[in-house]
C-alpha atoms as a PDB file:
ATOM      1  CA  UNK A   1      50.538 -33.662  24.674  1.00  0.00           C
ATOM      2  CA  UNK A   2      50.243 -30.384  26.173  1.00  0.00           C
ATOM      3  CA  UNK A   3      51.102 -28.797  22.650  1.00  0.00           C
ATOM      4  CA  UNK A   4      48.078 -30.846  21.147  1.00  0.00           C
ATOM      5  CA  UNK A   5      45.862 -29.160  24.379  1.00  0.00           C
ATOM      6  CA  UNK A   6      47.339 -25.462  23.641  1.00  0.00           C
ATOM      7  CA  UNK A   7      46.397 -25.796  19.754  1.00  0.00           C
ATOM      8  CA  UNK A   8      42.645 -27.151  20.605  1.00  0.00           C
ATOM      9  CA  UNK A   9      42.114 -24.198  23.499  1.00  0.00           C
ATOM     10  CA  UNK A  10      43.628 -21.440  20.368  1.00  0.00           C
ATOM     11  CA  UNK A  11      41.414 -23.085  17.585  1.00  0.00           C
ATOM     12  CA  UNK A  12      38.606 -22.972  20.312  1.00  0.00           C
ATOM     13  CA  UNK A  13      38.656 -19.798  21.406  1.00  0.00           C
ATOM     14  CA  UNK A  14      38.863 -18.440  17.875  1.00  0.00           C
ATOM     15  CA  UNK A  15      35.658 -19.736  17.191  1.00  0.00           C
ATOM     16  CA  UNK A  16      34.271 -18.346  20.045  1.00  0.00           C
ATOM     17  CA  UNK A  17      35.336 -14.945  19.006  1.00  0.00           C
ATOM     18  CA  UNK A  18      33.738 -15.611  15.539  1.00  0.00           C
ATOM     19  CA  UNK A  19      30.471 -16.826  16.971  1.00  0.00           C
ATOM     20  CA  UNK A  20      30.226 -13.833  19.466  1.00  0.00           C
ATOM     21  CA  UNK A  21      31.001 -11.400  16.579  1.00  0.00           C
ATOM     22  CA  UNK A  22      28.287 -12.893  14.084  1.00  0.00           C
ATOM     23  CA  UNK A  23      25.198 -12.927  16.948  1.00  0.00           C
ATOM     24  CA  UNK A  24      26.493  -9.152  17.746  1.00  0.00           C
ATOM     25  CA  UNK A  25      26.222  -7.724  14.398  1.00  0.00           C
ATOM     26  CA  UNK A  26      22.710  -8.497  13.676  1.00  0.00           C
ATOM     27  CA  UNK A  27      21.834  -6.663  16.941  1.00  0.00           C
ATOM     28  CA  UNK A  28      24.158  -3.486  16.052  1.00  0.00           C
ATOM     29  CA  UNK A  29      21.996  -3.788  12.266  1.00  0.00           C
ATOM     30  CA  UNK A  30      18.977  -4.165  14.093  1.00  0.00           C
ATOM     31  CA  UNK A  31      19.453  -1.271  16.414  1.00  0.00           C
ATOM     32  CA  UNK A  32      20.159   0.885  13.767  1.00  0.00           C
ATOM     33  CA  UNK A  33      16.915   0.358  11.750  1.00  0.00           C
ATOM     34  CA  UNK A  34      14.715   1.375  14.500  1.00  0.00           C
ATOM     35  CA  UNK A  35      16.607   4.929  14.420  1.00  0.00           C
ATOM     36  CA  UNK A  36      13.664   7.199  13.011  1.00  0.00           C
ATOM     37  CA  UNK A  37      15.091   8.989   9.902  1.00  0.00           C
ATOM     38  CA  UNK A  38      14.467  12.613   9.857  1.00  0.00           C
ATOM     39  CA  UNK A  39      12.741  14.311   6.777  1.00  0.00           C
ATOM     40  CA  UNK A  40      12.416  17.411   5.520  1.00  0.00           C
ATOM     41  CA  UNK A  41      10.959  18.736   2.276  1.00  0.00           C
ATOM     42  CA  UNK A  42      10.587  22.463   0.070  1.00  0.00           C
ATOM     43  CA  UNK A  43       7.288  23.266  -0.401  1.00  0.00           C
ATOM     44  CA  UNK A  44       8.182  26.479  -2.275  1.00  0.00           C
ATOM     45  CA  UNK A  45       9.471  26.735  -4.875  1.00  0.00           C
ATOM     46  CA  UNK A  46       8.042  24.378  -6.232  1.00  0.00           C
ATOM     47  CA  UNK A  47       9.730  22.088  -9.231  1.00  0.00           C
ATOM     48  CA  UNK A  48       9.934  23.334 -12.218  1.00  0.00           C
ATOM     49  CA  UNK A  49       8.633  27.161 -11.075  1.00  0.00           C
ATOM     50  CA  UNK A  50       9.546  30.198 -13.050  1.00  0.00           C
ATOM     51  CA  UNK A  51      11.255  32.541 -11.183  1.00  0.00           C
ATOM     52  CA  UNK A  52      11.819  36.588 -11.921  1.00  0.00           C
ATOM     53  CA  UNK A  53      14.403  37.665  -9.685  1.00  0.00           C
ATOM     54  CA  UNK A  54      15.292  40.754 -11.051  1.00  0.00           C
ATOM     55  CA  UNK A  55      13.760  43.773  -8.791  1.00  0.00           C
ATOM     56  CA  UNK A  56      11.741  41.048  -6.674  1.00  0.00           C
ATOM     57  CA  UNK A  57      11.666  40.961  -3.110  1.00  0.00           C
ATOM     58  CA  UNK A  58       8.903  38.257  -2.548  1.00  0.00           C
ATOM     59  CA  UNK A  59      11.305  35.456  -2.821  1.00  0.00           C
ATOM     60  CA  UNK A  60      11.110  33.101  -0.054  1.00  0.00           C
ATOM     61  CA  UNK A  61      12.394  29.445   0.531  1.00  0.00           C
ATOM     62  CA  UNK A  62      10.254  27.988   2.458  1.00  0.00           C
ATOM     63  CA  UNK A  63       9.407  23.973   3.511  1.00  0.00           C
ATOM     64  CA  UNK A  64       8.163  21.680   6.242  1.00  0.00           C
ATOM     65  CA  UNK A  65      10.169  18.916   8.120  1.00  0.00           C
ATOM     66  CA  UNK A  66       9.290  15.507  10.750  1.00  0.00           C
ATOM     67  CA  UNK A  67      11.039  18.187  13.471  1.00  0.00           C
ATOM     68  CA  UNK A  68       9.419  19.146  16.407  1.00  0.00           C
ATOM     69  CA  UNK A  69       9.424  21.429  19.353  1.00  0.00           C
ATOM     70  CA  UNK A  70      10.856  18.105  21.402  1.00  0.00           C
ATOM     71  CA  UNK A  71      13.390  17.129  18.882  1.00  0.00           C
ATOM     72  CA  UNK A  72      16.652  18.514  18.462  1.00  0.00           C
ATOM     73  CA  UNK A  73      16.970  19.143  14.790  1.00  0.00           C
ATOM     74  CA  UNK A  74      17.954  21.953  12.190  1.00  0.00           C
ATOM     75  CA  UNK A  75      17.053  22.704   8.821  1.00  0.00           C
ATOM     76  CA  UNK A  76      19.456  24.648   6.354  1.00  0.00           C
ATOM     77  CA  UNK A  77      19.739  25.511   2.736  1.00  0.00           C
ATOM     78  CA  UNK A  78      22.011  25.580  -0.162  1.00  0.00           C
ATOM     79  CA  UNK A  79      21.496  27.440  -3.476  1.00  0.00           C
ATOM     80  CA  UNK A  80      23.705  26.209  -6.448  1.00  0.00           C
ATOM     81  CA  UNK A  81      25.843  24.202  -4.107  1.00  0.00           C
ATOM     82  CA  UNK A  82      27.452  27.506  -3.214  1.00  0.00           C
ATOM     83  CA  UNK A  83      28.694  26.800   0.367  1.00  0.00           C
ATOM     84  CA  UNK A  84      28.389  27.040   3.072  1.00  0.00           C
ATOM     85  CA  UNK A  85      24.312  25.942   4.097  1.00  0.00           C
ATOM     86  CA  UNK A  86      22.258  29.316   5.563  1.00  0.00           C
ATOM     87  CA  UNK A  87      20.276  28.209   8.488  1.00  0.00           C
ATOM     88  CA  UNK A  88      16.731  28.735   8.205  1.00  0.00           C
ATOM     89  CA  UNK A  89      14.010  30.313  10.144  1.00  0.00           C
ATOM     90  CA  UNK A  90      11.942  27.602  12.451  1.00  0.00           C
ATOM     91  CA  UNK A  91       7.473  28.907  12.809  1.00  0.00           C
ATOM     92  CA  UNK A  92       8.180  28.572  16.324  1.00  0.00           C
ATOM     93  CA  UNK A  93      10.672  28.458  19.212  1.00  0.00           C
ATOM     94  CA  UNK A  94      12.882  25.337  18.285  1.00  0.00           C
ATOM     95  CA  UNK A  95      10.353  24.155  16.047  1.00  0.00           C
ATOM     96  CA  UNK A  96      11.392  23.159  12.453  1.00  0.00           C
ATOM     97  CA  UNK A  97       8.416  21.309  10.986  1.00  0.00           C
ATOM     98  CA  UNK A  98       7.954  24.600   9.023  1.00  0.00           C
ATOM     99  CA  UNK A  99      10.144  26.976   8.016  1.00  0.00           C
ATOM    100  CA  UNK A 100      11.390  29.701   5.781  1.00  0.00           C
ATOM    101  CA  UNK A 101      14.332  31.542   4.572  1.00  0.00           C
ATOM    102  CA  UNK A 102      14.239  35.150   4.142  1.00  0.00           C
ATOM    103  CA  UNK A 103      13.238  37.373   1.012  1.00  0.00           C
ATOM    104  CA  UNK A 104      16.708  38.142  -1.608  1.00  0.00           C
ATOM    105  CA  UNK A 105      19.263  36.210   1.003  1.00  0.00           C
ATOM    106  CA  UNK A 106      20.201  34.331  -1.737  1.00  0.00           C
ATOM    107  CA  UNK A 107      19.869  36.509  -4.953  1.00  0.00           C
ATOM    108  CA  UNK A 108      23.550  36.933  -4.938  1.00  0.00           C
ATOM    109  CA  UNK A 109      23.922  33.000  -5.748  1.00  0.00           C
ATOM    110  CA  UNK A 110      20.828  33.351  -8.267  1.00  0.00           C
ATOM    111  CA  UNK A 111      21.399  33.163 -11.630  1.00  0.00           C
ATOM    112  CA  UNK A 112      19.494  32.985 -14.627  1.00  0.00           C
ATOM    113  CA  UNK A 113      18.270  29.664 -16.266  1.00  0.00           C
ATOM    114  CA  UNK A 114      18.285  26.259 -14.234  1.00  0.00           C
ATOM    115  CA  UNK A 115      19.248  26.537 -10.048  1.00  0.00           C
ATOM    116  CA  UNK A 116      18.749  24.065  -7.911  1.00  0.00           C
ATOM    117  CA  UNK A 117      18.122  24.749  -3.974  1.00  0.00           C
ATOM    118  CA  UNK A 118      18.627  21.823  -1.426  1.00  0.00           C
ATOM    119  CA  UNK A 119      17.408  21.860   2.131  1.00  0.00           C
ATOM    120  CA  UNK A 120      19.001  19.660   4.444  1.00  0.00           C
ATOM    121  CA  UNK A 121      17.414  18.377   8.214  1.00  0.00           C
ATOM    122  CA  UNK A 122      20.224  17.728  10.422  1.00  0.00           C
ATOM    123  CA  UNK A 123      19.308  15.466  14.359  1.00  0.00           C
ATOM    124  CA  UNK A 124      21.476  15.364  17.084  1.00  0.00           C
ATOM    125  CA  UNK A 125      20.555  11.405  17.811  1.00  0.00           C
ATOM    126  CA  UNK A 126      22.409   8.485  19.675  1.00  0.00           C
ATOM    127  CA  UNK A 127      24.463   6.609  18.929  1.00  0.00           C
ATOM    128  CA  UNK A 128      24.990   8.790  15.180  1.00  0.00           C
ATOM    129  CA  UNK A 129      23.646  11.778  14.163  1.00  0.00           C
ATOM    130  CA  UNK A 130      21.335  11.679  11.019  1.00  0.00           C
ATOM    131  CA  UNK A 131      20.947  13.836   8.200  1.00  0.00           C
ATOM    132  CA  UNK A 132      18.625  14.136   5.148  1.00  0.00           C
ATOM    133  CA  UNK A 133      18.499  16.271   2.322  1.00  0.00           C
ATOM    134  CA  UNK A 134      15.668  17.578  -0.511  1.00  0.00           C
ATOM    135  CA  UNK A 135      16.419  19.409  -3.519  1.00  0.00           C
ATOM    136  CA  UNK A 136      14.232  21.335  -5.691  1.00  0.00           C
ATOM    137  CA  UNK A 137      14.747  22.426  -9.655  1.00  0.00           C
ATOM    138  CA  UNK A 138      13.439  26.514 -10.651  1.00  0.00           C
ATOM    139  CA  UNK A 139      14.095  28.509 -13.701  1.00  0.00           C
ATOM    140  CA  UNK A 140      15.458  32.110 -13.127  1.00  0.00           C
ATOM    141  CA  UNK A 141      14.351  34.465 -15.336  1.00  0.00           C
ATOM    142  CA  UNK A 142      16.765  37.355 -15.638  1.00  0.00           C
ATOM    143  CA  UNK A 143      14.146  40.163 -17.722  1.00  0.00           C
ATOM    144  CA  UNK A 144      12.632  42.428 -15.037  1.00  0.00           C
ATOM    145  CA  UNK A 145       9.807  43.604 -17.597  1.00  0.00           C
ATOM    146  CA  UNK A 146      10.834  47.310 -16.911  1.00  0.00           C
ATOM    147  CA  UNK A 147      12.332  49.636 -19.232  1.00  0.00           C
ATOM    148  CA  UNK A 148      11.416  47.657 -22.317  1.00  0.00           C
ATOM    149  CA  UNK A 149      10.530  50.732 -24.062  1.00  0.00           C
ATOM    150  CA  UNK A 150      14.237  52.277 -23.681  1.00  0.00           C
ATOM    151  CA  UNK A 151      16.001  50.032 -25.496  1.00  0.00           C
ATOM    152  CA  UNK A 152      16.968  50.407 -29.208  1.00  0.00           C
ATOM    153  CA  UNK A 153      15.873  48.905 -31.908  1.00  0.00           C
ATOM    154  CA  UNK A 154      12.658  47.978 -29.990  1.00  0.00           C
ATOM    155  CA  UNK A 155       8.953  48.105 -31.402  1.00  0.00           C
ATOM    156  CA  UNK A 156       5.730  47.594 -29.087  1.00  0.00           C
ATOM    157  CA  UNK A 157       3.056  45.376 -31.036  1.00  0.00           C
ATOM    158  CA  UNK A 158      -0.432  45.202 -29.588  1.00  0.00           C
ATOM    159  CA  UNK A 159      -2.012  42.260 -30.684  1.00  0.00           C
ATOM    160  CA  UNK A 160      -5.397  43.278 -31.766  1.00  0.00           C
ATOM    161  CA  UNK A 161      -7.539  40.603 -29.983  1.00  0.00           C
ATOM    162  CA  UNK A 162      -7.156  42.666 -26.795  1.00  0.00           C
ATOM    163  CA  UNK A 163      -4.307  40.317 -25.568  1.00  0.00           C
ATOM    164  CA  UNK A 164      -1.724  42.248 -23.781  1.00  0.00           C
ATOM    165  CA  UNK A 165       0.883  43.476 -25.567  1.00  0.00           C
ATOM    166  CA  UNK A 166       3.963  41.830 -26.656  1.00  0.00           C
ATOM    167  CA  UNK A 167       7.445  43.255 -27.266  1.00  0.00           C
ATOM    168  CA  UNK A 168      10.009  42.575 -30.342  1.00  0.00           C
ATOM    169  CA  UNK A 169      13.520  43.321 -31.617  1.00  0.00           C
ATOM    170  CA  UNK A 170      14.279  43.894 -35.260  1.00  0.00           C
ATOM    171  CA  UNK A 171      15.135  40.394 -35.848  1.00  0.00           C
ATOM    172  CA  UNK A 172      11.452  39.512 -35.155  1.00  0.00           C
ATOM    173  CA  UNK A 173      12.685  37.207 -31.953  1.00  0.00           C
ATOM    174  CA  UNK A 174      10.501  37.675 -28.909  1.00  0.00           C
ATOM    175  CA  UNK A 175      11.849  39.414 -25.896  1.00  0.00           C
ATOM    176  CA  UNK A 176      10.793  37.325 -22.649  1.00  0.00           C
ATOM    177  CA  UNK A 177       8.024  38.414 -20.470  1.00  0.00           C
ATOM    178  CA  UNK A 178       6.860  38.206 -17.096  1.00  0.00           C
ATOM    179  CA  UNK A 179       4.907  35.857 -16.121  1.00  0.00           C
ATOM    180  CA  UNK A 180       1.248  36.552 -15.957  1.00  0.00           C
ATOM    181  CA  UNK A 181       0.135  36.912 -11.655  1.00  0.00           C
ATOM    182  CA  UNK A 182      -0.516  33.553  -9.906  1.00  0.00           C
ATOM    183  CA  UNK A 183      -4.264  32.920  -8.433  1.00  0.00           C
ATOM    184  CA  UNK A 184      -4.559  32.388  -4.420  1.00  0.00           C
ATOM    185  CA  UNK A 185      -5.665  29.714  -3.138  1.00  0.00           C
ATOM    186  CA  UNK A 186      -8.358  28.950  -0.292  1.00  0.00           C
ATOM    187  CA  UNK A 187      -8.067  26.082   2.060  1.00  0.00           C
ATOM    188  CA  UNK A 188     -10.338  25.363   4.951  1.00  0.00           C
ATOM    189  CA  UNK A 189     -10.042  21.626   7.247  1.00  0.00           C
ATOM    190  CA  UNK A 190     -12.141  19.701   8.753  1.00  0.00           C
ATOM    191  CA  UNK A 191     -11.713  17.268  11.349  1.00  0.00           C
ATOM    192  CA  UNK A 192     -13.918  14.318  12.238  1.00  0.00           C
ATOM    193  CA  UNK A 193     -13.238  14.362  15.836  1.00  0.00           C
ATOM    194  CA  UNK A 194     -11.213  17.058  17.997  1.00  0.00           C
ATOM    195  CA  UNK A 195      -9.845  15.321  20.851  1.00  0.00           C
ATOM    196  CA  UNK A 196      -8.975  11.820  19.848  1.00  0.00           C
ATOM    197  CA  UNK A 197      -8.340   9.179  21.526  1.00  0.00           C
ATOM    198  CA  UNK A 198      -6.184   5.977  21.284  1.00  0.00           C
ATOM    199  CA  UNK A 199      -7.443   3.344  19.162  1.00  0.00           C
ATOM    200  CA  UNK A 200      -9.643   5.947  17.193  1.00  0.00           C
ATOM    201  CA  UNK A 201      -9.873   6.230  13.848  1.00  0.00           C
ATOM    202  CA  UNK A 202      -9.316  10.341  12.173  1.00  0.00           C
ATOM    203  CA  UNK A 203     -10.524  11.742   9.042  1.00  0.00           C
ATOM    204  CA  UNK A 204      -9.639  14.801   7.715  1.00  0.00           C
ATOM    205  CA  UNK A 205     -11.233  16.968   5.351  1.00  0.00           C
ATOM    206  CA  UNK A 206      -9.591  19.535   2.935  1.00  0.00           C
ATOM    207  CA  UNK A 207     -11.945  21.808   0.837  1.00  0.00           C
ATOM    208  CA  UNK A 208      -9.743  23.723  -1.647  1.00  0.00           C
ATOM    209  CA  UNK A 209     -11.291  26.945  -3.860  1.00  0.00           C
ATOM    210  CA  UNK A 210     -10.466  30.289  -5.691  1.00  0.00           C
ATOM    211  CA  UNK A 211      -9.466  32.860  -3.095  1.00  0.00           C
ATOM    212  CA  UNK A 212     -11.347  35.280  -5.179  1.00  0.00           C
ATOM    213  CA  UNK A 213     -14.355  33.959  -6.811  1.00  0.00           C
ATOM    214  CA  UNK A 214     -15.009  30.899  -4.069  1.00  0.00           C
ATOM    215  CA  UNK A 215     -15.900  28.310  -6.888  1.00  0.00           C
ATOM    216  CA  UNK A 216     -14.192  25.133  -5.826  1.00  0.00           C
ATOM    217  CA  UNK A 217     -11.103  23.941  -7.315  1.00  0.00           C
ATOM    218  CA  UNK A 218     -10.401  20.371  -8.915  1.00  0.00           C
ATOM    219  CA  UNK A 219      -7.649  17.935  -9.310  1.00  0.00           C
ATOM    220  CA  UNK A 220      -5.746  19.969  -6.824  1.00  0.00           C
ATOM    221  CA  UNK A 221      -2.867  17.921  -5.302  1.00  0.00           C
ATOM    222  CA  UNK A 222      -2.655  18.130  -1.663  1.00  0.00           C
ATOM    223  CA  UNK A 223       1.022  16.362   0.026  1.00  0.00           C
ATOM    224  CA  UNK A 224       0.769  15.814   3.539  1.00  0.00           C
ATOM    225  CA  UNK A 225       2.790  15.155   6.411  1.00  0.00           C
ATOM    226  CA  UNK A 226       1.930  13.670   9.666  1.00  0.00           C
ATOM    227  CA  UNK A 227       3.486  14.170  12.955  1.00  0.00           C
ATOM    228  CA  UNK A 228       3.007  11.953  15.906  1.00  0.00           C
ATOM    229  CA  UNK A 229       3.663  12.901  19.454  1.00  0.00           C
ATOM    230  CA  UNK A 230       6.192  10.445  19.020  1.00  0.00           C
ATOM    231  CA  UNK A 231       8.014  12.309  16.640  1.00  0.00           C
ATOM    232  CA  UNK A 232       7.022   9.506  13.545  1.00  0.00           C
ATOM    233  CA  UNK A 233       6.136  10.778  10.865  1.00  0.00           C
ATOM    234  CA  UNK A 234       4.147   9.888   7.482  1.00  0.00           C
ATOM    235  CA  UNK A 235       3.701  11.324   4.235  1.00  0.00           C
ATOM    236  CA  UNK A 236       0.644  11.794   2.026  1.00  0.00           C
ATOM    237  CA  UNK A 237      -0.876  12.324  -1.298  1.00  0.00           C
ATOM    238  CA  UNK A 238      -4.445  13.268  -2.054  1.00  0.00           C
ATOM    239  CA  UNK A 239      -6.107  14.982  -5.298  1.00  0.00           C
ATOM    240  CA  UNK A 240      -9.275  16.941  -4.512  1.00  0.00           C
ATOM    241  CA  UNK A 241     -12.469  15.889  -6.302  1.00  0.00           C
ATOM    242  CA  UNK A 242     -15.381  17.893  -8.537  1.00  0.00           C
ATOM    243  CA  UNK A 243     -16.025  19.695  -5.564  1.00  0.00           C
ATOM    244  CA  UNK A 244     -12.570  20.749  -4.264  1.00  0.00           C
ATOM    245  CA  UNK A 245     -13.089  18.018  -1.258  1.00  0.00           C
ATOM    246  CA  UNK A 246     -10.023  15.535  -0.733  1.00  0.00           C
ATOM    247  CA  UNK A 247      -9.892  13.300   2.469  1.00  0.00           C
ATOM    248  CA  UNK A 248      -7.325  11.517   4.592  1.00  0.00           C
ATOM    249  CA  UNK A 249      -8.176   8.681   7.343  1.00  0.00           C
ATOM    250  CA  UNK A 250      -5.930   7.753   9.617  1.00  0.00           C
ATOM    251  CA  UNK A 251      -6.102   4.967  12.034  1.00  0.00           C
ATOM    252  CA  UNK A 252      -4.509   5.821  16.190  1.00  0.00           C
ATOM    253  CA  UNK A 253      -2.748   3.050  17.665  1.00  0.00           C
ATOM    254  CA  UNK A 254      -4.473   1.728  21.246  1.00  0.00           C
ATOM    255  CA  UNK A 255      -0.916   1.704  22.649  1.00  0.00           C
ATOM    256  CA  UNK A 256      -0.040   4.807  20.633  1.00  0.00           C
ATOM    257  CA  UNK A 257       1.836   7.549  22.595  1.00  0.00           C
ATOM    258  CA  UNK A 258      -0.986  10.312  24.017  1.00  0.00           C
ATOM    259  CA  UNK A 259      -0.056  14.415  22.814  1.00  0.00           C
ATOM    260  CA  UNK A 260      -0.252  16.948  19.785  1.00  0.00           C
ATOM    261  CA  UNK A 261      -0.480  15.603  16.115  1.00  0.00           C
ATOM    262  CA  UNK A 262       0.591  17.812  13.432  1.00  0.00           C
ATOM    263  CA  UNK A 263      -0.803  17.558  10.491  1.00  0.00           C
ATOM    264  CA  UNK A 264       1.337  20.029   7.541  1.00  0.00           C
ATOM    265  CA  UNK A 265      -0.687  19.834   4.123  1.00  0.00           C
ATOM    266  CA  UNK A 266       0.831  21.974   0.912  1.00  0.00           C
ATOM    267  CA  UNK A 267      -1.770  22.385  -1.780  1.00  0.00           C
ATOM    268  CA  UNK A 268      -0.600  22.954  -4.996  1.00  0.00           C
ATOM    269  CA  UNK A 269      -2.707  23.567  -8.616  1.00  0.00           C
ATOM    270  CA  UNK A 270      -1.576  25.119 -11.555  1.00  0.00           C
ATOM    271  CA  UNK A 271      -2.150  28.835 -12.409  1.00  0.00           C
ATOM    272  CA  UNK A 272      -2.483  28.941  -8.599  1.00  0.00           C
ATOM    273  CA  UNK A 273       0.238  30.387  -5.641  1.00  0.00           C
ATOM    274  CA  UNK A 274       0.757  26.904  -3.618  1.00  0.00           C
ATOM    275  CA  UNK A 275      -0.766  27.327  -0.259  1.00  0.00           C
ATOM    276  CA  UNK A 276       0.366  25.668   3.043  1.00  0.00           C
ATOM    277  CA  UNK A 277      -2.085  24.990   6.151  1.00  0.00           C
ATOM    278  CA  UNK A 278      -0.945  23.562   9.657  1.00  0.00           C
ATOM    279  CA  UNK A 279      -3.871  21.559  11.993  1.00  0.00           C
ATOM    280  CA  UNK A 280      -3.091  20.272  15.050  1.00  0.00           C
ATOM    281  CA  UNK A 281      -5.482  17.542  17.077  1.00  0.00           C
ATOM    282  CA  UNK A 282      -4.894  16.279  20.476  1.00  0.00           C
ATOM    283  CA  UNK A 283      -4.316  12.712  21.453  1.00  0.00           C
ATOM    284  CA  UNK A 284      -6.085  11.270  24.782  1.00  0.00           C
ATOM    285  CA  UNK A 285      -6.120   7.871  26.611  1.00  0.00           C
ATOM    286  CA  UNK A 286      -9.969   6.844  27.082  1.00  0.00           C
ATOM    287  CA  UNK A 287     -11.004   7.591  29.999  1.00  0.00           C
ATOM    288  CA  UNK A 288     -12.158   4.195  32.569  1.00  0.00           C
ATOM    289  CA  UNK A 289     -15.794   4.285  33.167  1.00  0.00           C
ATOM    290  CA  UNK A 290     -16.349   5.007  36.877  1.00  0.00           C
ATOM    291  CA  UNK A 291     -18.745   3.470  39.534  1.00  0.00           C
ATOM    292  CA  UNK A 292     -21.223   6.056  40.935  1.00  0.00           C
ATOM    293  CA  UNK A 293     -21.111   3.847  44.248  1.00  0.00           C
ATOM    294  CA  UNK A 294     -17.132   4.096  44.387  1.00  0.00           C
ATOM    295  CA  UNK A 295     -15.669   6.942  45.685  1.00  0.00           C
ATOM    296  CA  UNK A 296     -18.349   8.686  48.063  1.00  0.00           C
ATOM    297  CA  UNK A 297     -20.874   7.324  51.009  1.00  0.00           C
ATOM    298  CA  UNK A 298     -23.398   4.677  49.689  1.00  0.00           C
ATOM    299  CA  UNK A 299     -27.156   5.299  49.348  1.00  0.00           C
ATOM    300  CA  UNK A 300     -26.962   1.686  51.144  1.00  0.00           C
ATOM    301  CA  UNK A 301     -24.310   2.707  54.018  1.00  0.00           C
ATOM    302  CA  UNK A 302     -26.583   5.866  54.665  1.00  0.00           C
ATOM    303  CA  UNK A 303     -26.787   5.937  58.867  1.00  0.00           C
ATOM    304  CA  UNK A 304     -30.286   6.077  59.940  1.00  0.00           C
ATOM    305  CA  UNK A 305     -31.122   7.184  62.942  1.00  0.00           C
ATOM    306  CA  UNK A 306     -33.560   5.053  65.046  1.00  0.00           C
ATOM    307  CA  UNK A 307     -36.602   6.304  65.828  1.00  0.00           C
ATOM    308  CA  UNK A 308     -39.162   5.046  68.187  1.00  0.00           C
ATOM    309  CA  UNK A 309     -42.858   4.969  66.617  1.00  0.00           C
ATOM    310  CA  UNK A 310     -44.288   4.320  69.587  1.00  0.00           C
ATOM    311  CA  UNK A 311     -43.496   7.789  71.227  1.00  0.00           C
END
């Protein structure tokens, strides 16, 4: 008999054990989804971009992130997978949500045709630390345009519709040439309100034209990121209309957490030099409306001092 009672207290304890375990691991799954995952992002180059590296000292990786001046996070870079990641350089002190990487750092690990270059955000965060990464396809052109003229066997051809000129080798193949001088890019924003508070609703206003001549620029696409006090943050894509206007509305949570937004846009057209803007807007709790007879000495608790009309 007491046998029988051991075997039922083992069998029951066992499924006690399984229970417990199955109503934990839901809430260990559970806890781990409401980690916010990091992100970072290279806003130059950008894919696909033709890049001369020979006798160029304008290169610069640069990018934006979700990090913060609150946040403990780092951004790095890899070019070609050649190890090991160079850390970047944050806009501000501790602050990663943009950054850059220094002019020929890499140009050792360079090489001509396809490289790839991969950012990577890395948090300090409990209970794990998290880690993203972004990578971003160029071309590397290895012809510096210089010196052309030197080489044997060459011939200079000017085309005779005024087009510049265009050089050959006896075989009649062309030689590869620089690519013609990217336009700049003008961005101003506008915001709808500057303070917000919570439960407001925020539009922002990008108008995009030709650094030079001012006319305003089409089809533009404008990526966005936006950066809550909380440290949340939301991506964005916009393309700018007939007159170089594209908008974003967002919507601020009543029970939203009060502070700086950060709002990083990249604007990108072709023939153009992409162009990155930063706008910050503050976040306020409304303010309770106040009594005018709260506070201070009633009109209706004024002391009066008697006076005798009779005198």
């Amino acid at each position: 008999m007491n046998s029988v009672l051991f075997s039922f207290s083992l069998i029951f304890s066992a499924l006690l054990v399984v229970l417990v375990g199955i109503s934990y691991c839901p809430a260990n799954s559970a806890n781990a989804q409401t980690l916010n995952s990091p992100t970072v992002k290279i806003t130059s180059p950008v894919e696909g971009q033709k890049i001369n590296y020979i006798n160029n000292n304008t290169i610069t990786f640069s990018g934006i992130s979700s990090d913060n001046a609150t946040s403990n996070c780092q951004v790095s870079i890899i070019l070609n997978n050649i190890k090991p990641y160079q850390p970047t350089s944050p806009v501000g002190s501790n602050d990663f949500s943009s950054w850059n990487f220094p002019p020929n750092a890499y140009l050792a690990n360079m090489k001509e045709g396809q490289n790839k270059v991969t950012a990577k955000i890395s948090c300090l965060a409990s209970p794990a630390n998290l880690t993203k990464w972004y990578s971003v396809n160029f071309t590397g052109l290895a012809d510096s345009g210089t010196n052309m003229s030197n080489q044997s066997g060459q011939l200079k051809q000017n085309e005779q519709n005024g087009s510049r000129a265009t050089t050959i080798n006896q075989t009649g193949s062309t030689i590869p040439q620089v690519r013609d001088e990217l336009k700049q890019i003008s961005v101003s924003i506008e915001a709808e309100k500057n303070p917000l508070f919570l439960g407001d609703k925020q539009t922002f206003t990008l108008i995009v034209s030709d650094a030079a001549t001012h006319i305003p620029i089409s089809n533009a696409e404008v990526k966005g990121l936006v950066t809550h006090p909380s440290g949340k943050s939301k991506e964005f894509t916009v393309i700018t209309d007939a007159n170089g206007q594209g908008s974003y509305s967002l919507k601020i949570g009543k029970k939203a957490e009060p502070g700086k937004m950060t709002l990083l846009f990249q604007v990108a057209k072709s023939g153009y030099e992409p162009k990155e803007v930063k706008s910050t807007s503050d976040i306020k709790e409304k303010e309770s409306p106040t009594n005018p007879f709260d506070g201070g000495t009633s009109f209706f608790n004024i002391p009066i001092k008697p006076k005798n009309i009779f005198s």
